[in-house]
Protein backbone atom coordinates (compact mmCIF):
# COMPACT_ATOMS: atom_id res chain seq x y z
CA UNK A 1 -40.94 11.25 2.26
CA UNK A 2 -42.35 7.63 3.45
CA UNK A 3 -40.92 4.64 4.15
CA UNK A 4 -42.57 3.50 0.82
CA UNK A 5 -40.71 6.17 -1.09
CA UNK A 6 -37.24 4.33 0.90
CA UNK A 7 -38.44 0.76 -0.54
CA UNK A 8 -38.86 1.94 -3.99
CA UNK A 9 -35.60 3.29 -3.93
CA UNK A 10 -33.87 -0.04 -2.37
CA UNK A 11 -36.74 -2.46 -5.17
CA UNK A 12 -35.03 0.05 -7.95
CA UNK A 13 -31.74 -0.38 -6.95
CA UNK A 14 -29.32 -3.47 -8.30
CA UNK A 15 -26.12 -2.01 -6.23
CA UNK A 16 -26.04 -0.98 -2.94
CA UNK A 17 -23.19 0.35 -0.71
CA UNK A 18 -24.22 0.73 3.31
CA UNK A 19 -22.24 3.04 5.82
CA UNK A 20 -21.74 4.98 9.14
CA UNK A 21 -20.27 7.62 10.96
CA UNK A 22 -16.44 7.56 11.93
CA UNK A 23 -14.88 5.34 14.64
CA UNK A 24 -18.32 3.71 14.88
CA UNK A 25 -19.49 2.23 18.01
CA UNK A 26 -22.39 -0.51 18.62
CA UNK A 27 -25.35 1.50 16.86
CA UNK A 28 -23.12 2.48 13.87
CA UNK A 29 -22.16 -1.31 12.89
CA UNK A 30 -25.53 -2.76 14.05
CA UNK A 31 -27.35 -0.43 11.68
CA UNK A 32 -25.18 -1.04 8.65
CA UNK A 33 -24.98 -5.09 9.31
CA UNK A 34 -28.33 -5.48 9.68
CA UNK A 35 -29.62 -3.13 6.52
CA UNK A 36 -26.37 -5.49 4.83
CA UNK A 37 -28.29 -9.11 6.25
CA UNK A 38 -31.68 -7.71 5.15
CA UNK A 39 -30.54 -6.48 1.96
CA UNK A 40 -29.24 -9.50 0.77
CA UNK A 41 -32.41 -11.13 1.51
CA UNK A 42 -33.90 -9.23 -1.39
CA UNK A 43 -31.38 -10.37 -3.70
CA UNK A 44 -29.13 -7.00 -3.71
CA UNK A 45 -25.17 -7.16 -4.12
CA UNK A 46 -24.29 -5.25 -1.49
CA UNK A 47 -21.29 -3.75 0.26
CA UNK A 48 -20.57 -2.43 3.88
CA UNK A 49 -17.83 -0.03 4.19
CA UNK A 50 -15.75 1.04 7.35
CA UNK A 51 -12.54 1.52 7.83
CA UNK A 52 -12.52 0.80 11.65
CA UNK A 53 -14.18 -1.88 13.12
CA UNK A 54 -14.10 -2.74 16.66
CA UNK A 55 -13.25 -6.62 17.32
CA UNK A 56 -15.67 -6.19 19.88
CA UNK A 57 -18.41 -6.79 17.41
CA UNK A 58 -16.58 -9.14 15.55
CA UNK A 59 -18.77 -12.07 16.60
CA UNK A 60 -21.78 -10.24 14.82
CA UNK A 61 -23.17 -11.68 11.25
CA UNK A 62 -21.99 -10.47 8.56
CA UNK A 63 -18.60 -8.84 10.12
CA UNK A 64 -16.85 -10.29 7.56
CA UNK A 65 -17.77 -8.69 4.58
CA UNK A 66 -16.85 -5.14 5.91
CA UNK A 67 -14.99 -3.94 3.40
CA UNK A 68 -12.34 -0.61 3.54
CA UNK A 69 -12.77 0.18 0.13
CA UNK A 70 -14.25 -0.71 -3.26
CA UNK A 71 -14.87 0.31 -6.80
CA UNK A 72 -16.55 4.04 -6.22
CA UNK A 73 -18.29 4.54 -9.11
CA UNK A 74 -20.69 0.67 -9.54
CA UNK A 75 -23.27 2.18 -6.69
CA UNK A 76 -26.79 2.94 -7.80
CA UNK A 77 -27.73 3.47 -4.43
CA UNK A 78 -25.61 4.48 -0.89
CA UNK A 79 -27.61 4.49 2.34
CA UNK A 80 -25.90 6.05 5.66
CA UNK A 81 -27.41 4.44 8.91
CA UNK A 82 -26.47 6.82 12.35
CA UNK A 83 -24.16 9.38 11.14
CA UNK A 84 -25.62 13.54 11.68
CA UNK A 85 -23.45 15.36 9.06
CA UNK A 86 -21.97 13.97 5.65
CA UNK A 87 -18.53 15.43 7.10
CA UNK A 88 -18.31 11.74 9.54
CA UNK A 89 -19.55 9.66 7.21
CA UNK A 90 -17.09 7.37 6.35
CA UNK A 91 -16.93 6.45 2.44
CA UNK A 92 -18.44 9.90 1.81
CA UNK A 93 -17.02 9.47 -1.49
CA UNK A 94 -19.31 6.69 -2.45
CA UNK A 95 -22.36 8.39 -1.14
CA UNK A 96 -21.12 11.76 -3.22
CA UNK A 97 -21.18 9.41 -6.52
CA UNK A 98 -24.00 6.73 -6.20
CA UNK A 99 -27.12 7.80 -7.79
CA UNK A 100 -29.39 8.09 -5.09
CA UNK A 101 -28.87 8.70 -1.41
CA UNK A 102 -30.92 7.39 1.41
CA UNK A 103 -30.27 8.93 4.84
CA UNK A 104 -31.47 7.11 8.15
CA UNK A 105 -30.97 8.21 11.60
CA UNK A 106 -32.22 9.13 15.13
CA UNK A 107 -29.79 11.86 15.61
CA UNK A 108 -31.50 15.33 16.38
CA UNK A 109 -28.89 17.23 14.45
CA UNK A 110 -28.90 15.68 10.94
CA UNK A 111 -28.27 17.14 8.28
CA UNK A 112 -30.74 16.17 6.13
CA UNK A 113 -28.03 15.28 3.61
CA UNK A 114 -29.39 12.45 1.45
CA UNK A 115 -31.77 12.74 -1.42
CA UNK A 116 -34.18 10.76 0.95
CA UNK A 117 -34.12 11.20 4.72
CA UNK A 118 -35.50 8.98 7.50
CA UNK A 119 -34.85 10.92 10.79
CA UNK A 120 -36.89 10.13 13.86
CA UNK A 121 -34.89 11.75 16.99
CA UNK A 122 -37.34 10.05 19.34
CA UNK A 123 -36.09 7.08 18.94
CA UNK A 124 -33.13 5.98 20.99
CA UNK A 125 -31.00 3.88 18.22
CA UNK A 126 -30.78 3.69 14.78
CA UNK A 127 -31.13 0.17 15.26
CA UNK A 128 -34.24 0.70 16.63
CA UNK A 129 -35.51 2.53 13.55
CA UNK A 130 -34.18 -0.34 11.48
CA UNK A 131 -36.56 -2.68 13.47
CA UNK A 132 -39.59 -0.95 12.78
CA UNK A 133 -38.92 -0.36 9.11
CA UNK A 134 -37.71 -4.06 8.22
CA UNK A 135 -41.30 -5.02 9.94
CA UNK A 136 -42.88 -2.14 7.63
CA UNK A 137 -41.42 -3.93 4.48
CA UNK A 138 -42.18 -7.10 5.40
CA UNK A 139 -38.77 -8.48 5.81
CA UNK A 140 -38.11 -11.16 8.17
CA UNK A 141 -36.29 -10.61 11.17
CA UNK A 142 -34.31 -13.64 12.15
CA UNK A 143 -31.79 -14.25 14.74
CA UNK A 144 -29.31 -13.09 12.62
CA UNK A 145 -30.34 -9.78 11.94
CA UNK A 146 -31.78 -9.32 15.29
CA UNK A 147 -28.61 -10.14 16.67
CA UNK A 148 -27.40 -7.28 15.33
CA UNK A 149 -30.19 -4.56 15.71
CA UNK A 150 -30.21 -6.22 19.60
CA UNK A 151 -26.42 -4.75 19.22
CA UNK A 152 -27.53 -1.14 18.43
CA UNK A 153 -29.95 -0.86 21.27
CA UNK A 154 -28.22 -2.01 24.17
CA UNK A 155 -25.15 0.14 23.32
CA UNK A 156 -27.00 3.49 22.18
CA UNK A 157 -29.11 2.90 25.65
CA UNK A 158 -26.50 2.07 27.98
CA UNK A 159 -28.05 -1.36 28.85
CA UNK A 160 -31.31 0.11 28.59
CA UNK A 161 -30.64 2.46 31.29
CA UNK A 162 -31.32 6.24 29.38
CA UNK A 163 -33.78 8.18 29.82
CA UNK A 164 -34.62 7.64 25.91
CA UNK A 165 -35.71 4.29 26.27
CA UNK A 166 -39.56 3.71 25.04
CA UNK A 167 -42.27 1.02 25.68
CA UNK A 168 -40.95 0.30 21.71
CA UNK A 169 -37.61 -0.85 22.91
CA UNK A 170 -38.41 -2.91 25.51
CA UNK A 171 -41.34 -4.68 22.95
CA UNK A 172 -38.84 -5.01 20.28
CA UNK A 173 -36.36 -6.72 22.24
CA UNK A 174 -38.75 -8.63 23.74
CA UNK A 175 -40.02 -9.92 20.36
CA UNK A 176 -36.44 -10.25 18.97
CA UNK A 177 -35.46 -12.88 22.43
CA UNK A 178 -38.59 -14.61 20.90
CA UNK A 179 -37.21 -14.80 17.68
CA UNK A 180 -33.98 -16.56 19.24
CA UNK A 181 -31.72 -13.73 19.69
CA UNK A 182 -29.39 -14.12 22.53
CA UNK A 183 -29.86 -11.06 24.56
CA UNK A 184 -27.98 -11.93 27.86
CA UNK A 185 -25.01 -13.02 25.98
CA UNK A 186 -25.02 -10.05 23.25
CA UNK A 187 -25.48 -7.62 26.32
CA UNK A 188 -22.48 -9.42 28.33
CA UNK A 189 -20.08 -9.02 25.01
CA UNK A 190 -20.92 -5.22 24.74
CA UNK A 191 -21.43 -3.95 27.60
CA UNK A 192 -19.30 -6.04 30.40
CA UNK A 193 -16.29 -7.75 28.81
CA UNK A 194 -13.54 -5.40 28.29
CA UNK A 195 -10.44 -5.90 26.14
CA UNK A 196 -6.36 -5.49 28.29
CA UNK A 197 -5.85 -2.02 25.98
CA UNK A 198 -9.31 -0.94 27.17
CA UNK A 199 -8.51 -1.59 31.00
CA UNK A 200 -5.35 -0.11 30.73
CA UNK A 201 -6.58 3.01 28.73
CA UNK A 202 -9.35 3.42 31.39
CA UNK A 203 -7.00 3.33 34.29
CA UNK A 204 -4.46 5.58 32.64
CA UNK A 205 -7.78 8.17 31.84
CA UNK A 206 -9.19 7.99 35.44
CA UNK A 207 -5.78 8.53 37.13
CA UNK A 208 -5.95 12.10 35.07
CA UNK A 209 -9.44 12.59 35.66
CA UNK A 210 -10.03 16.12 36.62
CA UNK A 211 -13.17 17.94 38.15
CA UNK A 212 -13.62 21.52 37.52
CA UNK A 213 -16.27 24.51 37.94
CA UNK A 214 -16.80 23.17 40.97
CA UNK A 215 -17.57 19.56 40.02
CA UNK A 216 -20.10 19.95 37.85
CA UNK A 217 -17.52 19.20 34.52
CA UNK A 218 -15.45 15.74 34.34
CA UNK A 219 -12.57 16.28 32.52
CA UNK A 220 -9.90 13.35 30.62
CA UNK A 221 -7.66 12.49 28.22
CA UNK A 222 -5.63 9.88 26.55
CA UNK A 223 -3.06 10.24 24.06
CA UNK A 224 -1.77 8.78 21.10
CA UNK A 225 1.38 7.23 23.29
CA UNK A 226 -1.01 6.02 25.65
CA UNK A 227 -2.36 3.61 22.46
CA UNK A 228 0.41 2.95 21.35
CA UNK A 229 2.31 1.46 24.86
CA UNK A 230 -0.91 -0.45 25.24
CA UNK A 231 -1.46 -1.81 21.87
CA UNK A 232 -4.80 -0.63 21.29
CA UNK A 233 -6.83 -1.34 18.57
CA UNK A 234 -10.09 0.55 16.98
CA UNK A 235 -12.46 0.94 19.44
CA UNK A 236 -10.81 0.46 22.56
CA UNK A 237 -11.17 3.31 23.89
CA UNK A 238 -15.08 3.10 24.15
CA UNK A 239 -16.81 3.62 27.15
CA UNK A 240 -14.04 5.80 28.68
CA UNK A 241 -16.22 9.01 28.90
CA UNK A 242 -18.94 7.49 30.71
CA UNK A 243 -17.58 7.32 34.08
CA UNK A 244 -17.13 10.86 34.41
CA UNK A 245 -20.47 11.27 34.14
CA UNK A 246 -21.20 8.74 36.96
CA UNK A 247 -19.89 10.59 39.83
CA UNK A 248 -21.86 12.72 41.91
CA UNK A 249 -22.56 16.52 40.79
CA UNK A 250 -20.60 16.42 37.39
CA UNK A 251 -23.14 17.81 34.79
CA UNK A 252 -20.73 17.17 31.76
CA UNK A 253 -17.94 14.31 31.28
CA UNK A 254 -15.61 15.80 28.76
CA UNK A 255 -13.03 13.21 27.18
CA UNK A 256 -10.82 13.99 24.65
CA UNK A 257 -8.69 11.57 22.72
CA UNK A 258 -5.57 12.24 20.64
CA UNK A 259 -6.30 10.60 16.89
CA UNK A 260 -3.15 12.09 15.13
CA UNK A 261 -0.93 15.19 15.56
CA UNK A 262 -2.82 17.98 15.83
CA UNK A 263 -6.12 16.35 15.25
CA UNK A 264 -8.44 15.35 18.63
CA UNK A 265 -11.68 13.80 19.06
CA UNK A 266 -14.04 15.47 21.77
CA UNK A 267 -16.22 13.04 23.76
CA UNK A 268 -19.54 14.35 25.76
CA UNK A 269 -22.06 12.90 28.01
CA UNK A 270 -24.28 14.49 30.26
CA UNK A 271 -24.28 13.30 33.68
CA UNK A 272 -26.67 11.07 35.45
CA UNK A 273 -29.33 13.58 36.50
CA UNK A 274 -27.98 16.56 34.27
CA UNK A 275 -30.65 18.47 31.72
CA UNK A 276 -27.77 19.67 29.67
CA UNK A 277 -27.95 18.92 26.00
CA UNK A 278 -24.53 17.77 25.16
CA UNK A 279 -25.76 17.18 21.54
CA UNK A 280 -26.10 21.04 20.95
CA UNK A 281 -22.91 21.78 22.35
CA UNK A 282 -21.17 19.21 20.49
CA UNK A 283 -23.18 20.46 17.17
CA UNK A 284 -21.76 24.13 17.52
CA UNK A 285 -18.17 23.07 17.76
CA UNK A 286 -18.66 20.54 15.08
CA UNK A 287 -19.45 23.41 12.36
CA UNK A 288 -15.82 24.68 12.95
CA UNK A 289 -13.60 20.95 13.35
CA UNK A 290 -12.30 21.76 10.32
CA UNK A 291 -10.70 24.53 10.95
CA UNK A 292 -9.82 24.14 14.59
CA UNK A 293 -8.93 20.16 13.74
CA UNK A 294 -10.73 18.93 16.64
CA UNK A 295 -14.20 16.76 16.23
CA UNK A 296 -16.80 16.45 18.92
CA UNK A 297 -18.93 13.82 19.42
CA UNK A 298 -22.03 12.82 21.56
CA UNK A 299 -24.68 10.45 23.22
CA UNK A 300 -28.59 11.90 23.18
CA UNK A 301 -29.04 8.97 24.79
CA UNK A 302 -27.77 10.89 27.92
């Protein structure tokens, strides 16, 4: 499979729906709003669906036209952007029906799920992917949609701070400041402006924050109360699992968060100078969430 084989697919198709993994974070909607902006450049009617969107990415093009839901069945053509397994991929039931499936990602684990499947692990966003391909078909990047691929890479890399990061990411940002994206202000929005609910879930997580096995493991949680008494909204609990991983010895930040009854979602990141894979660990409990209603999630970026 070739990127070719991916633009005969989009040239062939007249509907297109574009998606992402649950609770989806800066990667997630940068991928799907910039495959929406570049889409409708070549004349496609296209839809985005997601059922959460963070407001902190509200000031992104394109936001708008996120849609929850739509008619299932119009799609010749559903393309997931970041998302591993089918099982997160929110509006699974549209990718299930279109009539061809595209899958692109930078997520060692995937699946492989789509009748076409773009996966380059190497690469430290999704976003990034998107930058390269868009250049392979020869579709203008403007500040727009660089705005949003700009998006994906400073969240996936943590400010450009991972380990991941290539000589790539720092030459397509570079080129995308050229183009008149504003980097300085899209990384203060991200990455340093939080919302009240997000202080206040923060302080309520590090006032439980547990070390054990010796301090190598970062333990917290908050729970469905906690959200509630603080009015959160989707996404406001980002970032909470990454200052575990910032203190001194801790291998693993663990964070769990309380979605529902009975139904938790498992946060890793490896620490600062920690060789663990949290991706693996969080693949092998994510073949039994199911059953054991509990859903793990990772950074490779870490």
């Amino acid at each position: 499979m070739t990127l070719d084989d991916i633009l005969v697919e989009i040239n062939q198709a007249e509907k297109i729906v574009v998606m992402a993994h649950e609770t989806p974070d800066g990667d997630a909607i940068g991928s799907m709003l910039a495959m929406y902006l570049a889409l409708k450049k070549l004349g496609k009617e296209v839809d985005v669906i997601a059922r959460e969107f963070p407001r902190t990415f509200s000031f992104l093009p394109g936001a708008k036209e996120v849609k929850a839901n739509t008619d299932v069945e119009k799609y010749d053509l559903a393309i997931s952007l970041d998302c591993a397994d089918l099982k997160r991929l929110v509006g699974r039931e549209y990718f299930e029906k279109a009539k061809r499936t595209i899958v692109i990602d930078h997520h060692s684990t995937n699946m492989m799920y789509g009748d076409l499947n773009f996966v380059n692990p190497v690469s430290p966003a999704c976003c990034e992917i998107l930058a390269g391909m868009l250049e392979y078909f020869d579709i203008a990047i403007d500040a727009e949609i660089g705005s949003c691929i700009v998006t994906g890479i400073i969240t996936d890399t943590g400010g450009f701070k991972y380990s991941s990061v290539t000589p790539e990411t720092f030459e397509f940002t570079a080129e995308l400041l050229r183009k008149g994206v504003n980097v300085s202000d899209i990384y203060q929005r991200v990455l340093e402006t939080r919302t009240k609910a997000n202080f206040e879930l923060l302080r309520r997580a590090t006032n439980r924050l547990e070390l054990l096995e010796n301090g190598k493991i970062a333990f917290t949680y908050i729970g469905k109360k906690d959200e509630e008494e603080v009015n959160a909204e989707p996404g406001d609990h980002e970032g909470i699992v990454e200052h575990g991983r910032s203190i001194e010895g801790v291998e693993v930040s663990v964070f769990i968060r309380e979605k529902e009854e009975n139904l938790y979602k498992v946060s890793m990141r490896a620490g600062n100078s920690s060789n663990i894979n949290v991706s693996d660990i969080c693949y092998i409990f994510g073949r039994w969430r199911t059953s054991k209603s509990c859903r793990c999630s990772s950074s490779r970026n870490s």
